[in-house]
Structure formats: structure tokens, C-alpha cells
C-alpha atoms as a PDB file:
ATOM      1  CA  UNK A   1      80.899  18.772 -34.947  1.00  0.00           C
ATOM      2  CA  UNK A   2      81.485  17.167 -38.272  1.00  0.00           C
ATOM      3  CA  UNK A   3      79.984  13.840 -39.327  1.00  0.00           C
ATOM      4  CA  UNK A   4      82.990  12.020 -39.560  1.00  0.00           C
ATOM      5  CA  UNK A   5      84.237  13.317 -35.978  1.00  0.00           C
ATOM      6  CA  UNK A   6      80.708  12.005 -34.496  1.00  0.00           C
ATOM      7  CA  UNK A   7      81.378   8.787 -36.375  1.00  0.00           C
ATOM      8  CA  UNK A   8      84.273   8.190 -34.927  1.00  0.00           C
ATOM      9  CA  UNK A   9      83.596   9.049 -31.679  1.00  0.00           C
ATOM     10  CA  UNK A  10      80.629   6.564 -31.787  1.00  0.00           C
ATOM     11  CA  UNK A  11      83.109   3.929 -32.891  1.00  0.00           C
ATOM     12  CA  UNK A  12      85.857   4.389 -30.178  1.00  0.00           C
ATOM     13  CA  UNK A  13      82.767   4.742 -27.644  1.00  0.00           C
ATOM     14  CA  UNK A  14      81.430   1.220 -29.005  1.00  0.00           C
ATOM     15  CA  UNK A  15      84.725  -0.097 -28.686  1.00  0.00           C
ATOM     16  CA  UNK A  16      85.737   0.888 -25.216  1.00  0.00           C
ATOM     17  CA  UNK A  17      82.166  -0.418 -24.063  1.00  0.00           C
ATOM     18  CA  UNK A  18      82.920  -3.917 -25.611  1.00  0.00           C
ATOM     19  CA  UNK A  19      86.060  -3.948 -24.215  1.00  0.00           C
ATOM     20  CA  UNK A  20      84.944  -3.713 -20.588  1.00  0.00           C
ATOM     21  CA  UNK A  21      81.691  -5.490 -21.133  1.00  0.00           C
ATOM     22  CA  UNK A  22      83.746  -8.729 -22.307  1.00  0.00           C
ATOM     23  CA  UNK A  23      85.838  -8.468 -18.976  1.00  0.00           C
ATOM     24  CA  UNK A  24      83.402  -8.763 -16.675  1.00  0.00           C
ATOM     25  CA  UNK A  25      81.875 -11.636 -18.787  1.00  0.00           C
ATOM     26  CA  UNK A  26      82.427 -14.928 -17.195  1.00  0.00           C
ATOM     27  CA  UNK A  27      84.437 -17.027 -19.186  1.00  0.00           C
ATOM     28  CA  UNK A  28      83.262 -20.130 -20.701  1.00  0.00           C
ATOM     29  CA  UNK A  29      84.331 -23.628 -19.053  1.00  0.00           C
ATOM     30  CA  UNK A  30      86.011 -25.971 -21.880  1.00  0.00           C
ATOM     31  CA  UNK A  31      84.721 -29.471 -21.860  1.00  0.00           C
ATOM     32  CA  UNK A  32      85.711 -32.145 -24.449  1.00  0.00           C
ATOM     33  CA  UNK A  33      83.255 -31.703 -27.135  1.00  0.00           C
ATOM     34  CA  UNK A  34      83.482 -27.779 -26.782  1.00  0.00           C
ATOM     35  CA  UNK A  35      87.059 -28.287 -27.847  1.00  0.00           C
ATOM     36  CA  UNK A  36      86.564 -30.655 -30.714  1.00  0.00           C
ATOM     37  CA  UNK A  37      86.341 -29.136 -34.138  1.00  0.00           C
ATOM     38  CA  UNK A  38      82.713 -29.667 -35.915  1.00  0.00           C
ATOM     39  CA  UNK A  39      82.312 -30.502 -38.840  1.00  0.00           C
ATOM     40  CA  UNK A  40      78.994 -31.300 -40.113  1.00  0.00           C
ATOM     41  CA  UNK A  41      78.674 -34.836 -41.215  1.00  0.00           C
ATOM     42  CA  UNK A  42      82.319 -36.567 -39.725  1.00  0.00           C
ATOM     43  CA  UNK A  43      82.839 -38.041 -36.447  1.00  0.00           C
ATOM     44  CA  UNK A  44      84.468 -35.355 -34.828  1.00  0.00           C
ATOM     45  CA  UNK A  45      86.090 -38.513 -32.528  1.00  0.00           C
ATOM     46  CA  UNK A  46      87.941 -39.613 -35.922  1.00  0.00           C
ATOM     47  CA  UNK A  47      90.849 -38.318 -37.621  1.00  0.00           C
ATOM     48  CA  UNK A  48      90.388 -34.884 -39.294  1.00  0.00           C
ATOM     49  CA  UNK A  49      92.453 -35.462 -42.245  1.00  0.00           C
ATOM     50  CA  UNK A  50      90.432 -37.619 -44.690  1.00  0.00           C
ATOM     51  CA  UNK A  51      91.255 -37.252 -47.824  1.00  0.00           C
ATOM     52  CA  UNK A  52      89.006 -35.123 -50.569  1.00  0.00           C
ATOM     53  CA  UNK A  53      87.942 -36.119 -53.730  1.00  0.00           C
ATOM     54  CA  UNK A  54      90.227 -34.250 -56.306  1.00  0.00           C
ATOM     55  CA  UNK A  55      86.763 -34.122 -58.832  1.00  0.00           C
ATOM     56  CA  UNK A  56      85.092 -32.233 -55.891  1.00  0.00           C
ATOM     57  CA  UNK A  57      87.638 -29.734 -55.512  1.00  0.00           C
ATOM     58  CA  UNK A  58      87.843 -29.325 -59.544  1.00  0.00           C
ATOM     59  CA  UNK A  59      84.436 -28.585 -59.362  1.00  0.00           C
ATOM     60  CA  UNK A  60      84.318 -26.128 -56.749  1.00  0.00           C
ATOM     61  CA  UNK A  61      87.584 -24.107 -57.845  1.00  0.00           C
ATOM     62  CA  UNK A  62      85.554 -23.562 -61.226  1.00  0.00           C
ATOM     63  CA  UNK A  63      82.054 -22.489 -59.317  1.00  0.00           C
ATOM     64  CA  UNK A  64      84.355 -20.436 -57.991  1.00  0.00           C
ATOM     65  CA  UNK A  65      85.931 -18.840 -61.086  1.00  0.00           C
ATOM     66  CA  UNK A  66      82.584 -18.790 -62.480  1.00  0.00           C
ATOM     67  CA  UNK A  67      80.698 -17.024 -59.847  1.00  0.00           C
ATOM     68  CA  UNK A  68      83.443 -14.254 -59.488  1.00  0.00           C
ATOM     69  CA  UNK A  69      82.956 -13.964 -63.428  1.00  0.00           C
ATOM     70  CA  UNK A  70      79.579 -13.224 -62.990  1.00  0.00           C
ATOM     71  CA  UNK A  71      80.170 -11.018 -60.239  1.00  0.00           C
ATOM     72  CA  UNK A  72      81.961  -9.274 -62.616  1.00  0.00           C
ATOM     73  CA  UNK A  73      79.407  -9.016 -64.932  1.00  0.00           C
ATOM     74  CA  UNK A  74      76.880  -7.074 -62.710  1.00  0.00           C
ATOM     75  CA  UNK A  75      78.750  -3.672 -62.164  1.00  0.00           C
ATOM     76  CA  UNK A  76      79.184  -3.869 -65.990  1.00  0.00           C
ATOM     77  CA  UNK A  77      74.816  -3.634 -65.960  1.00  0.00           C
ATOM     78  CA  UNK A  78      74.391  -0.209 -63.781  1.00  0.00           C
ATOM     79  CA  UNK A  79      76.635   1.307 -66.443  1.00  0.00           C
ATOM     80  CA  UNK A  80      74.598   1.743 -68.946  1.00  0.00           C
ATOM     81  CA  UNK A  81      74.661   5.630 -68.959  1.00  0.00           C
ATOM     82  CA  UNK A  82      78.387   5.925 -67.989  1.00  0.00           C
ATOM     83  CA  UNK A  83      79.119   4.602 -71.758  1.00  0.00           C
ATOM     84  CA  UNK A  84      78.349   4.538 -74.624  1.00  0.00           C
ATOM     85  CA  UNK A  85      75.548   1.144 -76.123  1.00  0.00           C
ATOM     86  CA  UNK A  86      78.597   0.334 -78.464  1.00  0.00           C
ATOM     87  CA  UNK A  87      81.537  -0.420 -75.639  1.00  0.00           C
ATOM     88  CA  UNK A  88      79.061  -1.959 -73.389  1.00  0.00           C
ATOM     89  CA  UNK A  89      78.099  -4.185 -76.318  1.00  0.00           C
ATOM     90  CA  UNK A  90      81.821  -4.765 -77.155  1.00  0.00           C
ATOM     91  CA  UNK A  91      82.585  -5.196 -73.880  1.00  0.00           C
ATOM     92  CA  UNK A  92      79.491  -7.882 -72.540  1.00  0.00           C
ATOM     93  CA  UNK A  93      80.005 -10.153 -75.733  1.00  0.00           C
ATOM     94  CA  UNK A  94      83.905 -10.751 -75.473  1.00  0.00           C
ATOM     95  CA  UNK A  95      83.259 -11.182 -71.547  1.00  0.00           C
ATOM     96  CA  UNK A  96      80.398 -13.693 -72.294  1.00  0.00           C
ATOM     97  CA  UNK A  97      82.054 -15.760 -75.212  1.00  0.00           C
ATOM     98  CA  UNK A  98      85.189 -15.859 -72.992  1.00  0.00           C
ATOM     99  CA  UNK A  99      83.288 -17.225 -69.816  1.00  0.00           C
ATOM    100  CA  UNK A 100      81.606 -19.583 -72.967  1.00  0.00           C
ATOM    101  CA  UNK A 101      84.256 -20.445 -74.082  1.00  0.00           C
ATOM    102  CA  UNK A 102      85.782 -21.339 -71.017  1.00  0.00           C
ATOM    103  CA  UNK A 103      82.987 -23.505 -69.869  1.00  0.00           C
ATOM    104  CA  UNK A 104      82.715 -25.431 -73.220  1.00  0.00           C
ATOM    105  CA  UNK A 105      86.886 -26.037 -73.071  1.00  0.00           C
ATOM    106  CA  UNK A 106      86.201 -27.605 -69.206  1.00  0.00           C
ATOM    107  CA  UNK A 107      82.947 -29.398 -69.839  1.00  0.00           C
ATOM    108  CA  UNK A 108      84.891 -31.363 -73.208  1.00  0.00           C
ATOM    109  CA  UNK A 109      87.928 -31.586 -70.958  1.00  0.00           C
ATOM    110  CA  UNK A 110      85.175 -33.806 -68.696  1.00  0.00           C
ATOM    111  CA  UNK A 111      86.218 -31.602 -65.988  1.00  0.00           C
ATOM    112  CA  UNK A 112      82.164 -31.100 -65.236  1.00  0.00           C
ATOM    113  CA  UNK A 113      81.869 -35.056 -65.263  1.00  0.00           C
ATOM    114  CA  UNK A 114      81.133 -36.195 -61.693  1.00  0.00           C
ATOM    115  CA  UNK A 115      81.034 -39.690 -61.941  1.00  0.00           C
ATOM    116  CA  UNK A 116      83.486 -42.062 -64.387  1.00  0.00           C
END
């Protein structure tokens, strides 16, 4: 048998296993606080839809941006002997002085100021 055929076998096995294992599981009894929603820090007995600091979610959208840039960045460092010193060079400093450049246009925007 090939590798792939075993593979899948194993997979379909798993899943048919599950399958019958979950339905002769007994099934959980609801009670009030199993069906509230937690959230760490509210009062789960309180409205859910407080509002959220628009600074907060500034901040987080550009960790965001930032942290995917970065993940960019490390695919970029196992290349070294697909190209040539030159590109990579070429390549790293416009990606760095555009994530710079982007982080010194938000932080004199005050978009990295917490508290006003």
C-alpha cells in the first residue's frame, strides 16, 4: 500500500471511531451558568454589549498589522541561499523602512498614545 492510501485510511478509521464514541457519550445537562457566555473579567449576569474603547481597538488592529509584517519578515531569513545577498538586501531594507515608516506616521499621528 502507498503512504497516502494508509494515511487516509487511518483518517477515515479515526473518524468513524469518533463518530460512534461521541454517541454513546452521555450528553451534558445545561444549567444556567453552563449557558452563559464567559468572559473573563464582566459579569456574565450583565449586558454583553458594553461598549469598547475605540483607542483599544486602534491599538490592537496595528499589533495586528505589525505582527503579520513581521511574520512576513521571517520566511524572507531561511532564504538566504535561494537568492542572491543583493535582492535579499534590496528586499529587507524597503520592507523595514516601510514597516518604519509606517510606525513613525502612526506614533506622530498619536495613534500609539493611550491616554489624552
Amino acid at each position: 500500500m502507498t503512504p497516502l492510501l494508509i494515511c487516509l485510511l487511518l483518517i477515515l478509521t479515526f473518524t468513524i471511531i469518533l463518530s460512534f464514541l461521541g454517541q454513546f457519550l452521555p450528553n451534558p445537562q445545561p444549567s444556567s451558568n453552563k449557558n452563559s457566555p464567559y468572559e473573563c473579567g464582566f459579569d456574565p449576569l450583565n449586558s454583553s454589549r458594553l461598549p469598547i474603547s475605540f483607542r483599544f481597538f486602534l491599538v490592537s488592529l496595528l499589533f495586528i498589522l505589525f505582527d503579520l509584517e513581521v511574520a512576513l519578515l521571517l520566511p524572507l531569513t531561511f532564504s538566504f541561499f535561494l537568492i542572491n545577498y543583493i535582492t535579499q538586501f534590496i528586499i529587507l531594507t524597503c520592507f523595514l523602512s516601510l514597516l518604519s515608516l509606517g510606525l513613525l506616521f502612526e506614533w506622530m499621528g498619536g495613534g500609539l498614545e493611550w491616554a489624552q
